[in-house]
C-alpha atoms as a PDB file:
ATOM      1  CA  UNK A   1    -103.865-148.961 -95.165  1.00  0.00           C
ATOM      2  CA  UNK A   2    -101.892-145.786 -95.995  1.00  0.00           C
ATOM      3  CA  UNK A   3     -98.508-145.657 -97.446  1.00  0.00           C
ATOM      4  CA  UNK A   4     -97.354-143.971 -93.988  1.00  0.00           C
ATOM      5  CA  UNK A   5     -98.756-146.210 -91.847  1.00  0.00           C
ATOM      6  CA  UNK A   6     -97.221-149.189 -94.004  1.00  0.00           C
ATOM      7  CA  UNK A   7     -93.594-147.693 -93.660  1.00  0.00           C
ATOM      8  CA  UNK A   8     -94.669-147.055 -90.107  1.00  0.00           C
ATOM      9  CA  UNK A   9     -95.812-150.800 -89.618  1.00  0.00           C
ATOM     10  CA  UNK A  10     -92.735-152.085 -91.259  1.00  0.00           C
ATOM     11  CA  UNK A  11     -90.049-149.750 -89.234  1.00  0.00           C
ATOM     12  CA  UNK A  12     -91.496-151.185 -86.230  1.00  0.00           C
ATOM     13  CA  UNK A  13     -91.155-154.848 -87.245  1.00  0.00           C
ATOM     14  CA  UNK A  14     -87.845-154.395 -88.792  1.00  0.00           C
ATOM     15  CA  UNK A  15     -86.791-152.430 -85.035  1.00  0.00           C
ATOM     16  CA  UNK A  16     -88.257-155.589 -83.134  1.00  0.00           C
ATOM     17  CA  UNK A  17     -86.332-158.066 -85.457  1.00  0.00           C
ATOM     18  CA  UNK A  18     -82.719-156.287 -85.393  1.00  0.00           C
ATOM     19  CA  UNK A  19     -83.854-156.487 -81.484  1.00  0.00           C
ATOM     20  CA  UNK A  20     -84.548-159.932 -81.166  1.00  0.00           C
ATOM     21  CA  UNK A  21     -81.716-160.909 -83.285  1.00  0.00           C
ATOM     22  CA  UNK A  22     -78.833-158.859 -81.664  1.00  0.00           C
ATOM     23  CA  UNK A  23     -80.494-160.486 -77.838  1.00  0.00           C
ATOM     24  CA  UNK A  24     -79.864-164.089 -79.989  1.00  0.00           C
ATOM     25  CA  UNK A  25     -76.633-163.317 -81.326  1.00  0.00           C
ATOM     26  CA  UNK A  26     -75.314-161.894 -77.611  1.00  0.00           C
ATOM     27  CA  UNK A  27     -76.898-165.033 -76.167  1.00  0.00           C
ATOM     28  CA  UNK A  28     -74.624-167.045 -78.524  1.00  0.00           C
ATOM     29  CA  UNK A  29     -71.993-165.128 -77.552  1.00  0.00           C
ATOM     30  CA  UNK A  30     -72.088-165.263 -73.657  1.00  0.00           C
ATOM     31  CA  UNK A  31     -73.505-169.419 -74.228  1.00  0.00           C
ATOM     32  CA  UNK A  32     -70.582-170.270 -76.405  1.00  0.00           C
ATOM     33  CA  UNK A  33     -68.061-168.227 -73.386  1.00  0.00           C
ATOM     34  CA  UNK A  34     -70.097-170.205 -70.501  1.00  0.00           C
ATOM     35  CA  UNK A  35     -68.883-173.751 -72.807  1.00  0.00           C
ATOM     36  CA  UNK A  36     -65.869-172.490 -73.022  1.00  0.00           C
ATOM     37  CA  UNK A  37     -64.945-172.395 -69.346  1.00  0.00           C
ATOM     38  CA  UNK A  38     -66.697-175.688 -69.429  1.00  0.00           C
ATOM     39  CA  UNK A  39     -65.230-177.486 -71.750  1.00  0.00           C
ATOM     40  CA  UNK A  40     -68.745-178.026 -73.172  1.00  0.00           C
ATOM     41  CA  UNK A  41     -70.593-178.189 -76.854  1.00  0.00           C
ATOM     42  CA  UNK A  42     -69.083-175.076 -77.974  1.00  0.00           C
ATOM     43  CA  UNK A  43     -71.226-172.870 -80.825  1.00  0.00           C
ATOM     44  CA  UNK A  44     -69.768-173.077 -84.400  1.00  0.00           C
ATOM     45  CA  UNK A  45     -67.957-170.053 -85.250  1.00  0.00           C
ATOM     46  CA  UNK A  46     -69.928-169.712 -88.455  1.00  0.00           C
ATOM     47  CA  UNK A  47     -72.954-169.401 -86.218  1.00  0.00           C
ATOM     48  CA  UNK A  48     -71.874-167.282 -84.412  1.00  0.00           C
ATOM     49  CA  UNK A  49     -70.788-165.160 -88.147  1.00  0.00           C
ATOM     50  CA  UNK A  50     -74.211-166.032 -89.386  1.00  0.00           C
ATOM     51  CA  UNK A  51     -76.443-164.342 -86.565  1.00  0.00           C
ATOM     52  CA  UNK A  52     -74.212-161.296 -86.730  1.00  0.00           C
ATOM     53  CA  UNK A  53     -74.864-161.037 -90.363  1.00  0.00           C
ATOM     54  CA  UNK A  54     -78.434-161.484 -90.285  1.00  0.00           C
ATOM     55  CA  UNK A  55     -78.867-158.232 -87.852  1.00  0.00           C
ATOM     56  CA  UNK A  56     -77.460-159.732 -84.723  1.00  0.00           C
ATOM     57  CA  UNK A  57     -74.057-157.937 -85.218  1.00  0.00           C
ATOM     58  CA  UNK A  58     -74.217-155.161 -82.305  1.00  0.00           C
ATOM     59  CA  UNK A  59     -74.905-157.932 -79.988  1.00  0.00           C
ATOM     60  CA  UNK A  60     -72.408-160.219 -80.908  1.00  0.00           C
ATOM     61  CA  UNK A  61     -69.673-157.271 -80.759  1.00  0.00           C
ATOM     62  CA  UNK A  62     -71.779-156.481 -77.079  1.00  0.00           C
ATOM     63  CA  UNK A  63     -70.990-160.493 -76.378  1.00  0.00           C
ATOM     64  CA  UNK A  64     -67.476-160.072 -77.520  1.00  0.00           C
ATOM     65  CA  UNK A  65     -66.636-157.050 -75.009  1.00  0.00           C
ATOM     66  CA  UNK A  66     -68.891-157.481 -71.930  1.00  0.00           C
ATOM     67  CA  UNK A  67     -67.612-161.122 -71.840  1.00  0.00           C
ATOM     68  CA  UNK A  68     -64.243-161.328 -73.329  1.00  0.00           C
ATOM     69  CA  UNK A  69     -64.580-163.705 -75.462  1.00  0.00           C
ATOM     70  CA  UNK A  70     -63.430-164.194 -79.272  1.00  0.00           C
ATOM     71  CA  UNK A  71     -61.351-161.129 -78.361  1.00  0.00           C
ATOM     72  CA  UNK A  72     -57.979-162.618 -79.465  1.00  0.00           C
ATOM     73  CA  UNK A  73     -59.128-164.167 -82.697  1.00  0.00           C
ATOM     74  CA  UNK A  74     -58.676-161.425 -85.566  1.00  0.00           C
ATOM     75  CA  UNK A  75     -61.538-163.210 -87.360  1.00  0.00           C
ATOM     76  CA  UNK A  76     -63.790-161.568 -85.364  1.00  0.00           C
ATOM     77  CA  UNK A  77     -61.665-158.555 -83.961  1.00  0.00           C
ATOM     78  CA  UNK A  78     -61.944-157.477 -87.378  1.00  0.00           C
ATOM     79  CA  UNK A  79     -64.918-159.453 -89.197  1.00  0.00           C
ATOM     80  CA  UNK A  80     -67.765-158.563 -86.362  1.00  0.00           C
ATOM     81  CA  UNK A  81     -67.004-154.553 -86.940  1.00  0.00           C
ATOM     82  CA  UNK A  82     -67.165-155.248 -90.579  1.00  0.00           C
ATOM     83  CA  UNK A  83     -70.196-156.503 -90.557  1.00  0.00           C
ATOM     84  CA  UNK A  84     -72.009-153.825 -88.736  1.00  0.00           C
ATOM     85  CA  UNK A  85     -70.464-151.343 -91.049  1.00  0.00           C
ATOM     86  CA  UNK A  86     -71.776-153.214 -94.326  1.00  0.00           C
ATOM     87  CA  UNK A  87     -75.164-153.318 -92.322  1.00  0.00           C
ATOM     88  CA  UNK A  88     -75.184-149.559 -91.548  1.00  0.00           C
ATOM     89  CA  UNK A  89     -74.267-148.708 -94.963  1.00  0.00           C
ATOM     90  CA  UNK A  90     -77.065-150.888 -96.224  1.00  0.00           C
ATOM     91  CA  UNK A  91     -79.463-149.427 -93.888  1.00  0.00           C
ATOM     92  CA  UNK A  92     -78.663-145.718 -94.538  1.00  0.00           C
ATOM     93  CA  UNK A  93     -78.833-146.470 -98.123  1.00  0.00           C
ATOM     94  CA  UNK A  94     -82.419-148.102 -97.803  1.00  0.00           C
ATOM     95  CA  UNK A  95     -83.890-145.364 -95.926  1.00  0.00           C
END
């Protein structure tokens, strides 16, 4: 296989796993919002931390907004957006 076609393989795979993980993480999100209201097993916020940081962090700032939740708690007000930053910069530094 050529050296393009690699890279090309591995762009795709890495696309379809920030995918995947950002549908998880916003999943969390709007789950954890649904127990809420419930009163319900709630999702740990360091799960919720530790999809975001392992690509899922667009969708859990998505699950923050569309469904208001974690909005008042400056932990992730401030942590989620930090996290996609260190991600871009990683990612623009890679490529």
């Amino acid at each position: 296989m050529a050296a393009k076609e690699r890279a090309s393989r591995l762009m795709k795979l890495f696309i379809a796993y920030i995918l995947v993980m950002n549908l998880i993480a916003y999943g969390a999100m709007a789950y954890d919002k649904s127990q809420a209201r419930k009163h319900g097993r709630r999702v740990p916020e360091r799960t919720l931390f530790i999809l975001a940081a392992i690509g899922g962090s667009i969708g859990a700032i998505s699950g923050m907004r569309i469904k208001r939740h974690k909005t008042k708690h400056p932990s992730f007000v401030i942590g989620m957006p930090v996290i996609l930053i260190v991600q871009a910069v990683l990612v623009y530094r890679l490529v």
